[in-house]
Protein backbone atom coordinates (compact mmCIF):
# COMPACT_ATOMS: atom_id res chain seq x y z
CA UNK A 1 -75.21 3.20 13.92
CA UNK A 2 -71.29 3.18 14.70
CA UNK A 3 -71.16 6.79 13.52
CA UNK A 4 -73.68 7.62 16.46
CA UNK A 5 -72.01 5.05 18.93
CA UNK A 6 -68.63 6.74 17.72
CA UNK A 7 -70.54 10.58 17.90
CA UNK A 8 -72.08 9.37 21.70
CA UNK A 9 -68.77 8.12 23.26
CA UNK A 10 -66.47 11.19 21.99
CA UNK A 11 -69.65 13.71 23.60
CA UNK A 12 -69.19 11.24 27.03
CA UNK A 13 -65.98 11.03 27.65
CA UNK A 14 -65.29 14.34 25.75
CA UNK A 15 -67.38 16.02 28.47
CA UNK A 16 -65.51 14.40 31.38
CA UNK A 17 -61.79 15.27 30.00
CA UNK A 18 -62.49 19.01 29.13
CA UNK A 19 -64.04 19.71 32.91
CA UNK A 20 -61.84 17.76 34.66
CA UNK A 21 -59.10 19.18 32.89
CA UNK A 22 -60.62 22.60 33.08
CA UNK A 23 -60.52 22.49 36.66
CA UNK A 24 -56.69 21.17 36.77
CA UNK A 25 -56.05 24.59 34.89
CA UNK A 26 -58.25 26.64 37.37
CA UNK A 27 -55.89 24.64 40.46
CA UNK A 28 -53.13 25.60 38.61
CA UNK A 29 -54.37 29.50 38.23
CA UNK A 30 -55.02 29.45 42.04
CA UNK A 31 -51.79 27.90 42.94
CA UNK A 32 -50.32 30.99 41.05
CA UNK A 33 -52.59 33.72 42.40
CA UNK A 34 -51.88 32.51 46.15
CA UNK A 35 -47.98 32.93 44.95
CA UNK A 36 -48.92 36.38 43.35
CA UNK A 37 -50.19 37.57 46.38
CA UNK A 38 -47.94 36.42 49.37
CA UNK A 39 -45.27 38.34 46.85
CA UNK A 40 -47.55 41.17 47.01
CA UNK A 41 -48.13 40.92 50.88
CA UNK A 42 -44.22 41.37 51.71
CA UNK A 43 -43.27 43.80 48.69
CA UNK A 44 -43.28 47.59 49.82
CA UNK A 45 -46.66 49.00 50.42
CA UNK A 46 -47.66 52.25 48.83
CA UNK A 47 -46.82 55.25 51.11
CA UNK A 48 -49.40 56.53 53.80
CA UNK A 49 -50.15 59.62 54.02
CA UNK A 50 -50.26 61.72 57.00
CA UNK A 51 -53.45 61.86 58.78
CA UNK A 52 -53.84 65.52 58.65
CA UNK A 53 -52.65 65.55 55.10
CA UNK A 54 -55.30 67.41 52.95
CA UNK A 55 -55.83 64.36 50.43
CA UNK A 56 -56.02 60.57 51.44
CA UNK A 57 -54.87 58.15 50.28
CA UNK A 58 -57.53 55.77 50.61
CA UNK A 59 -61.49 56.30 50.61
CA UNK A 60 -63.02 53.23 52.22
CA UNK A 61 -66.98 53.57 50.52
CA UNK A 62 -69.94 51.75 52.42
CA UNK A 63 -73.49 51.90 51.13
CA UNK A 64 -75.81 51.62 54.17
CA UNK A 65 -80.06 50.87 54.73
CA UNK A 66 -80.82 49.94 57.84
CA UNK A 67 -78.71 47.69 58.91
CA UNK A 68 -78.68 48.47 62.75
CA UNK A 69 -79.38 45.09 63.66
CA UNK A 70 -75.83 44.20 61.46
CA UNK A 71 -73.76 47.55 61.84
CA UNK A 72 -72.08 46.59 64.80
CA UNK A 73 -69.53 44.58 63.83
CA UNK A 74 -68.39 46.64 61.55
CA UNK A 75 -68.04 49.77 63.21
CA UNK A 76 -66.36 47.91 65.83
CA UNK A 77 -63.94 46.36 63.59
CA UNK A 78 -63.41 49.82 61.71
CA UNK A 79 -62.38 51.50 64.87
CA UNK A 80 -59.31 49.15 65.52
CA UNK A 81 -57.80 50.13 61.66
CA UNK A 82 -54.67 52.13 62.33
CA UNK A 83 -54.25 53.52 58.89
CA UNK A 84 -53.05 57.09 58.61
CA UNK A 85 -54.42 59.34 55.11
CA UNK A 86 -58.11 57.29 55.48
CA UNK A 87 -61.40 58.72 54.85
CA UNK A 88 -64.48 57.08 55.63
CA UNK A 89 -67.57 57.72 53.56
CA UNK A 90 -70.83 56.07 54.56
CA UNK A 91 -73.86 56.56 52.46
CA UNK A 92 -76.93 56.39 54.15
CA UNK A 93 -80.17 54.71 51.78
CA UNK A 94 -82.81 56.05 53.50
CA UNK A 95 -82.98 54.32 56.24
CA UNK A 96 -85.67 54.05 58.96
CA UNK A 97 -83.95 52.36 61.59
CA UNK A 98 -81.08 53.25 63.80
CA UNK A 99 -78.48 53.06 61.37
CA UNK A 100 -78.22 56.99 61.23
CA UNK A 101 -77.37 57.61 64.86
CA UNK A 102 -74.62 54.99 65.24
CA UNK A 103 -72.89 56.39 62.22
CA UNK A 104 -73.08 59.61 63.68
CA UNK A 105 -71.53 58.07 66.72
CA UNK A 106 -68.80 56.40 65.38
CA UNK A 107 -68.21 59.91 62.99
CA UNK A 108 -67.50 61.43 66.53
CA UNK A 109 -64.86 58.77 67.75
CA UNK A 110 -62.80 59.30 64.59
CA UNK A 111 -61.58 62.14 61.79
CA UNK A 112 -62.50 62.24 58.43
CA UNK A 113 -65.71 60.23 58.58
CA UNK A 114 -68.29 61.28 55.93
CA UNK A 115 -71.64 60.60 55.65
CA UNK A 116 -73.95 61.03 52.98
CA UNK A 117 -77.95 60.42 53.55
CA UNK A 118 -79.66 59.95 50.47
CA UNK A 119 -83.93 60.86 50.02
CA UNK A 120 -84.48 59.53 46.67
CA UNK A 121 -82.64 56.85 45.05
CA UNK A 122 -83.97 55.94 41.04
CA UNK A 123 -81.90 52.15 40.86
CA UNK A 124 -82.39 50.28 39.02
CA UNK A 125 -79.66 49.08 40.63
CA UNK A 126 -80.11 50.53 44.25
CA UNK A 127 -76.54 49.80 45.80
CA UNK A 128 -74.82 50.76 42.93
CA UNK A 129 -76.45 54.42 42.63
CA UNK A 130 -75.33 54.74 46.44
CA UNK A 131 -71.56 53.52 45.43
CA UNK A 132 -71.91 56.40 42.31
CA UNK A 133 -73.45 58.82 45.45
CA UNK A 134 -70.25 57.65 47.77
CA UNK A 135 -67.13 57.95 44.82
CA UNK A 136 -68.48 61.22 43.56
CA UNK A 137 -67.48 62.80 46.98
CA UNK A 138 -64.43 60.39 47.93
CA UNK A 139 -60.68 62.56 47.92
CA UNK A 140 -58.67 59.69 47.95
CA UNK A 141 -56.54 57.97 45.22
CA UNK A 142 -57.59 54.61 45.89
CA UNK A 143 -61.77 53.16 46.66
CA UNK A 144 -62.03 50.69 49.36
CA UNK A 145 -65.40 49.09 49.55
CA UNK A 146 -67.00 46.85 52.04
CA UNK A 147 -70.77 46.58 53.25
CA UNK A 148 -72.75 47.04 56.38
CA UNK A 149 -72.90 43.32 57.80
CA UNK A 150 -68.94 42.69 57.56
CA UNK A 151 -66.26 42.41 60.16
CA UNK A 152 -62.79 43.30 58.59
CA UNK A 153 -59.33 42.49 60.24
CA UNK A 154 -57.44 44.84 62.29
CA UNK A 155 -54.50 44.85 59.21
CA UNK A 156 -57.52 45.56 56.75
CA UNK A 157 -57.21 48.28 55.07
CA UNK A 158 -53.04 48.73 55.36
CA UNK A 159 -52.96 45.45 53.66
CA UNK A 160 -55.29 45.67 50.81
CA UNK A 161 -53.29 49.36 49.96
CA UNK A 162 -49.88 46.96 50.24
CA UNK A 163 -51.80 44.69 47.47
CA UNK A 164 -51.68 48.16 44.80
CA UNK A 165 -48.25 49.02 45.13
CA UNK A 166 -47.50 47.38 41.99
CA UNK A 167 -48.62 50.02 39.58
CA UNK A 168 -50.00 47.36 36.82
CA UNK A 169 -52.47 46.44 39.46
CA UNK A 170 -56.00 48.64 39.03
CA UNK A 171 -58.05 46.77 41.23
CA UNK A 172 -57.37 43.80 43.83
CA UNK A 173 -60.58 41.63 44.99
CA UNK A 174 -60.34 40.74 49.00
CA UNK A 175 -61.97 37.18 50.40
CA UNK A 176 -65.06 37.31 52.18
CA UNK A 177 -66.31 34.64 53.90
CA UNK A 178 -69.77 33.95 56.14
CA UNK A 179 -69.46 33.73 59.85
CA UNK A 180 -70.69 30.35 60.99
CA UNK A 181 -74.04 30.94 62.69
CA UNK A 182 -74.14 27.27 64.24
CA UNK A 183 -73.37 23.72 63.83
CA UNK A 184 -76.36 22.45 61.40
CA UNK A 185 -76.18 21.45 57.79
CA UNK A 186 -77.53 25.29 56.69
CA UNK A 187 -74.82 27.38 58.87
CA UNK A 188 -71.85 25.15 57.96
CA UNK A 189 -73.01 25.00 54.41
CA UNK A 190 -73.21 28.06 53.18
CA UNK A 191 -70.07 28.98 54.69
CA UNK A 192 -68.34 26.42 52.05
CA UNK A 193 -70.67 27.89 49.59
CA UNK A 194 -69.16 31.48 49.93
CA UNK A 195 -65.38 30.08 50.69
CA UNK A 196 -65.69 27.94 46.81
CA UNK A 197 -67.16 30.59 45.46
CA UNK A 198 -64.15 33.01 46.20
CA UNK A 199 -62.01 29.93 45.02
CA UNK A 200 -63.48 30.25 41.40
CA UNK A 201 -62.97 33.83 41.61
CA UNK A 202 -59.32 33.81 42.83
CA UNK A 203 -58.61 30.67 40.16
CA UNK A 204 -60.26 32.38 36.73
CA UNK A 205 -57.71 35.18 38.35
CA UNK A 206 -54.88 33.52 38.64
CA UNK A 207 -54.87 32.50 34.45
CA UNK A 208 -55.96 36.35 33.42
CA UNK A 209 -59.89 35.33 33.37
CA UNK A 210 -61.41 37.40 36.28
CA UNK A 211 -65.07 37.48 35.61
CA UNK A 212 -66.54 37.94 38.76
CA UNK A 213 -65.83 40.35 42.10
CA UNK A 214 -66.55 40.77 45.63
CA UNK A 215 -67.84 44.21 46.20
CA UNK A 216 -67.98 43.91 50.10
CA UNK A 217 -63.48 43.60 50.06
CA UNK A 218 -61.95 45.29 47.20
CA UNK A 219 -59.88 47.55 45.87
CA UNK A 220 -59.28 50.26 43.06
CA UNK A 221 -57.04 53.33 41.69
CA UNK A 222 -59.06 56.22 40.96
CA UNK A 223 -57.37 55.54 37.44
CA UNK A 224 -58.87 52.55 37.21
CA UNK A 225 -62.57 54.00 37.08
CA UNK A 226 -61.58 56.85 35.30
CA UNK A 227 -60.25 54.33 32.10
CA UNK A 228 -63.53 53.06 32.06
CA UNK A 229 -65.36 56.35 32.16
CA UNK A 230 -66.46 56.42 35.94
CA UNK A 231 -68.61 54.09 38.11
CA UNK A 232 -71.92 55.16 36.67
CA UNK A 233 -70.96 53.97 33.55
CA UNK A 234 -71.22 49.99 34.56
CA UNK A 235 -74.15 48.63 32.58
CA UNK A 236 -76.74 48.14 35.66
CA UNK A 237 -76.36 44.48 36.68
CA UNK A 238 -77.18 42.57 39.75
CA UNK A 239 -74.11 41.89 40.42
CA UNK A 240 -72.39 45.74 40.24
CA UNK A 241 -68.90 44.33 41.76
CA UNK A 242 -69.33 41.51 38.88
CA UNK A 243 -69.77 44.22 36.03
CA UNK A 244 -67.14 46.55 37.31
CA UNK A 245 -64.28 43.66 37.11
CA UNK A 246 -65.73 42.86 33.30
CA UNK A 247 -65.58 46.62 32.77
CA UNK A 248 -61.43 46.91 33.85
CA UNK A 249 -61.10 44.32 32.15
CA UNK A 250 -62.35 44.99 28.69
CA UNK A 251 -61.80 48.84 28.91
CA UNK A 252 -58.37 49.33 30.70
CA UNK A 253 -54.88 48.84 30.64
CA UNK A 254 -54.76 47.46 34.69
CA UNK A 255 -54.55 43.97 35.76
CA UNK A 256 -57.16 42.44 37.98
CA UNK A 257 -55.61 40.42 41.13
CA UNK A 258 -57.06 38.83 43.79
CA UNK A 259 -55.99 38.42 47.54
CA UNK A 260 -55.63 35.17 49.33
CA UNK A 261 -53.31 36.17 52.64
CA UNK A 262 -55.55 35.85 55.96
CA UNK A 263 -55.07 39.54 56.87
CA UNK A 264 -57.12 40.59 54.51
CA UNK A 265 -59.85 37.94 55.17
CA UNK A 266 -63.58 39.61 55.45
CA UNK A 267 -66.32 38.23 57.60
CA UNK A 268 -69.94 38.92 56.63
CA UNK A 269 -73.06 37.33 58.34
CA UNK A 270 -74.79 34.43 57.18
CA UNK A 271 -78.23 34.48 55.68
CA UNK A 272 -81.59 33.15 58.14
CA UNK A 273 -83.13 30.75 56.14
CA UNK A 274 -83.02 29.04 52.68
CA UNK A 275 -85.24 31.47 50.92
CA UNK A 276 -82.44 34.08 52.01
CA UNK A 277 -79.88 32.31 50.58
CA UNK A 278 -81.16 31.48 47.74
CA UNK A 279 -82.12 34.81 46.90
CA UNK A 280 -78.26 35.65 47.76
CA UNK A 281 -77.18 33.45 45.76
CA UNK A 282 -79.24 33.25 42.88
CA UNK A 283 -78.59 37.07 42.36
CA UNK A 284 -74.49 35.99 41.98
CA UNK A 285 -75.74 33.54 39.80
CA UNK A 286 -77.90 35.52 37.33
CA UNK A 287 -75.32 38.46 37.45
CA UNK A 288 -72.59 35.50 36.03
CA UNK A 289 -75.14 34.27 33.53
CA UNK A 290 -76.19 37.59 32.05
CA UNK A 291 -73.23 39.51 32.84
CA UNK A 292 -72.77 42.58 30.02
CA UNK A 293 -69.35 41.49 28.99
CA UNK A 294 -69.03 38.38 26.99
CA UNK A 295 -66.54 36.40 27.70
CA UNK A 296 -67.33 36.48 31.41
CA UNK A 297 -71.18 35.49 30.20
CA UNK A 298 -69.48 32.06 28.08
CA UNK A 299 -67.16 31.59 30.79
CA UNK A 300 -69.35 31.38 34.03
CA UNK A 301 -72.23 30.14 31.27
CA UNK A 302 -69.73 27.10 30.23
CA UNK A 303 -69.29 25.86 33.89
CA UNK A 304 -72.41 26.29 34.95
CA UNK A 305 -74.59 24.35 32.52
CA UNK A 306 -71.61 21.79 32.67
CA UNK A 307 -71.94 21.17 36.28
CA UNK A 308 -75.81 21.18 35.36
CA UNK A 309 -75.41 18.42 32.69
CA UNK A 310 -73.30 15.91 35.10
CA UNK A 311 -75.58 16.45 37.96
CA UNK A 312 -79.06 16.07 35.51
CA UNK A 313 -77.64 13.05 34.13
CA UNK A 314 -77.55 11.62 37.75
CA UNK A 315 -80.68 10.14 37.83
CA UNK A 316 -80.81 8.91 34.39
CA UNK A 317 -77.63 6.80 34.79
CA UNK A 318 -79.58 4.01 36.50
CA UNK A 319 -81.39 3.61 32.84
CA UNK A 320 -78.62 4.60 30.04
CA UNK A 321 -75.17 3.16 32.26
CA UNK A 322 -73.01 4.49 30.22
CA UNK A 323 -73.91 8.04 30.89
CA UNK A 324 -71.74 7.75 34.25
CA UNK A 325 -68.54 9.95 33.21
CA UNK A 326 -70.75 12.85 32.93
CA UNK A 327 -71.84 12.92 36.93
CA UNK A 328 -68.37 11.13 37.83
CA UNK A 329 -66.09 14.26 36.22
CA UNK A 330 -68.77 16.76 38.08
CA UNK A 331 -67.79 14.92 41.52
CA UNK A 332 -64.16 14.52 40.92
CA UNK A 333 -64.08 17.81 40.01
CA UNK A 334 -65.78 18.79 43.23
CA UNK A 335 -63.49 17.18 45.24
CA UNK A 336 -60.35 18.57 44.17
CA UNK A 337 -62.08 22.28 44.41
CA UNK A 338 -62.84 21.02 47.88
CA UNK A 339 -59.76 19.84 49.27
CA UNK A 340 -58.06 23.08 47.46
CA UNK A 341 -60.92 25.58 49.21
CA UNK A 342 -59.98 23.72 52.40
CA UNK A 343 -55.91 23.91 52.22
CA UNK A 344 -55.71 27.48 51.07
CA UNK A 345 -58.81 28.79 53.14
CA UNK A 346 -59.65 26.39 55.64
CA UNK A 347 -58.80 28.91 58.59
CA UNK A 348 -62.02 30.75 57.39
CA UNK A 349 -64.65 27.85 57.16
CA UNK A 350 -65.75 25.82 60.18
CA UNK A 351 -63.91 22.77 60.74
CA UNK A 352 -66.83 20.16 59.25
CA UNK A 353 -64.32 16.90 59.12
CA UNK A 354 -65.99 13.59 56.97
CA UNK A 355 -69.48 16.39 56.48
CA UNK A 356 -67.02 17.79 53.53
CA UNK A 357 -67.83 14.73 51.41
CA UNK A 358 -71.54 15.64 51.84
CA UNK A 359 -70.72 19.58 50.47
CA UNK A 360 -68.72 18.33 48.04
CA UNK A 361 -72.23 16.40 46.69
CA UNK A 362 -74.57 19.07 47.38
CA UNK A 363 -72.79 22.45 46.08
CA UNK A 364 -73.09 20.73 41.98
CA UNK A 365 -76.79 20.02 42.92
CA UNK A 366 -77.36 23.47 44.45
CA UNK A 367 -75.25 24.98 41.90
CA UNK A 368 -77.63 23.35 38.82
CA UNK A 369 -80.78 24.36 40.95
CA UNK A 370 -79.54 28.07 40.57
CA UNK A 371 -78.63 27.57 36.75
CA UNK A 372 -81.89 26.16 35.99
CA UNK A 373 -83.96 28.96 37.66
CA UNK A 374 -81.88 31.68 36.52
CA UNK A 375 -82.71 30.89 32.83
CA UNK A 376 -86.52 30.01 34.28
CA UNK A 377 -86.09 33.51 34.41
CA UNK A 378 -86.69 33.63 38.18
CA UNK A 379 -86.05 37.17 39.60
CA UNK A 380 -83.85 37.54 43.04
CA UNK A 381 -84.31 40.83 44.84
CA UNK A 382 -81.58 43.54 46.68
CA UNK A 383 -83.42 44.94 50.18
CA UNK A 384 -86.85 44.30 49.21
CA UNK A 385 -86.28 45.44 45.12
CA UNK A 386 -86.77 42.90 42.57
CA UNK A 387 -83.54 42.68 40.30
CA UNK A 388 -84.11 41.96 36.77
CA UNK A 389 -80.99 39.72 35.50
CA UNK A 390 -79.17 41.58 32.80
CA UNK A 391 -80.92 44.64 33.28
């Protein structure tokens, strides 16, 4: 008996010490990616080339289908960039809708705007075969990528190339966060879920751990894909952006960074309705879970089922006390991610004053809801196409 009591209270208190002081490390990570990249924001930006100059330097990729209703705002926002050496190249999934004439129209306000329209597309991973469509074509020496729904930032694309000047760098991950749709628990919420989300990311970065990425802002040297042996060969995932990062990282000499300055902040639109966002987000999920590369699969794996634990052993605490630290070291370590999301990109989140506290609760319990249906084996879908986790 006082081997188990001995065995129980190490596993207890064990639990709360190596989360809580996991997530001191991952402060400390973001702390010295936000230091990284205000460096990187005033160094010397790679030179631009001229716009009539035969190569660019920079091929910004978008995958589109149908997205008319969403387009707008990102054409709009593309048409204030004032970066010379820029191609665009849109890729066109099949759509149906409107989506074909506006890019046309925008093609004619600007130079150097390509567009590809796809008939057939095999998957299995549907956006990622449009990327592969997209890079096969693109001239320039670095990939920008962003998606259909997004607004970017007038300083956009100038200041993402500034983030590459440092020739270590092969690929720089931008923050994206969700334009607030309204005032209710469901707009402002998963705002904070995207903004702590990209806190994770930019943390793991900060201490050489990147095992995530957001494909709608980032970055990458033509090098870069070529060390790994081109974009088609990522290991189909439903997370592509996810699987590329674990690919740079296990297959090439470049260093993954990621960008915290506000001039480089992305806007995308929220989801409708719970169902949507769950399917959003339970697609991030799975692609962390059952991500090809390992240590990004033990990593994300680790925190999630650890959050899971502390927030399962909620309800039993009422019947076995002394189960408390688990659920305490979740919350504590919710808060500090909170008040950390909130000082380094507050600007980007609606302003939600005491309602934090009630985030702060929810995000562990949404966060285990995920976990637990992910290895339920419960399939999220991309436009309309189931995605098979780890496929």
């Amino acid at each position: 008996m006082g081997l188990t009591v001995v065995l129980y209270n190490i596993f207890r208190f064990g639990f709360a010490l190596v989360f809580v002081g996991l997530h001191c490390v991952l402060m400390a990570g973001l702390l010295l990616e936000w230091r990284r990249d205000k460096r990187a924001a005033r160094g010397t930006p790679l030179q631009i080339a001229d716009a009539e100059a035969p190569k660019p330097l920079v091929s910004v990729v978008i995958p589109i289908r149908n997205e008319a209703l969403r387009m707008e705002g990102l054409l709009r926002t593309l048409g204030l960039q004032d970066c010379p050496g820029t191609e665009y190249i849109f890729v066109d999934d099949r759509s149906t809708d409107e989506s074909p004439a506006m890019l046309q129209r925008f093609a004619g306000t600007r130079g150097n705007v390509r567009i590809i329209s796809l008939t057939e597309n095999p998957g299995p991973n549907h956006k990622q075969y449009a990327l592969s469509r997209g890079i096969d074509i693109a001239q320039g020496e670095l990939f920008l990528f962003t998606d259909a729904d997004c607004e970017v930032p007038p300083s956009w694309i100038r200041a993402m190339i500034a983030r590459m000047a440092d020739e270590r760098v092969g690929a720089v991950i931008g923050p994206v966060f969700k334009l607030p749709g309204g005032k209710g628990f469901f707009q402002v919420y998963q705002c904070f879920d995207h903004a702590i989300r990209y806190m994770y990311l930019a943390a793991s970065t900060g201490i050489g751990a990147a095992g995530g990425g957001f494909g709608n802002n980032l970055i990458l040297r033509r090098e870069t894909l070529d060390c790994i042996g081109g974009y088609e060969r990522i290991p189909p995932s439903p997370t592509e952006d996810a699987a590329l990062i674990s690919q740079i990282r296990a297959k090439s000499k470049y260093q993954v960074r990621s960008a915290c300055g506000a001039d480089v902040f992305v806007m995308t639109r929220g989801e409708n309705s719970w169902k949507d966002l769950l399917n959003q987000t339970l697609r991030w999920n799975n692609g962390g879970l059952f991500s090809p590369e390992i240590s990004t699969r033990l990593n994300f794996g680790f925190l999630m089922i650890t959050i899971s634990m502390g927030m399962i052993a909620i309800p039993m605490v009422p019947f076995i006390p002394s189960l408390w630290p688990l659920p305490a070291a979740v919350l504590l370590a919710m808060t500090m991610n909170t008040l950390a999301t909130l000082n380094v990109f507050g600007a980007a989140v609606p302003n939600a004053g005491p309602a934090w506290i009630l985030h702060t609760v929810f995000t562990p319990l949404y966060f285990t809801l995920l976990t637990i249906l992910g290895f339920l084996g419960v399939k999220p879908s991309w436009k309309d196409s189931p995605v098979t986790p780890g496929a």
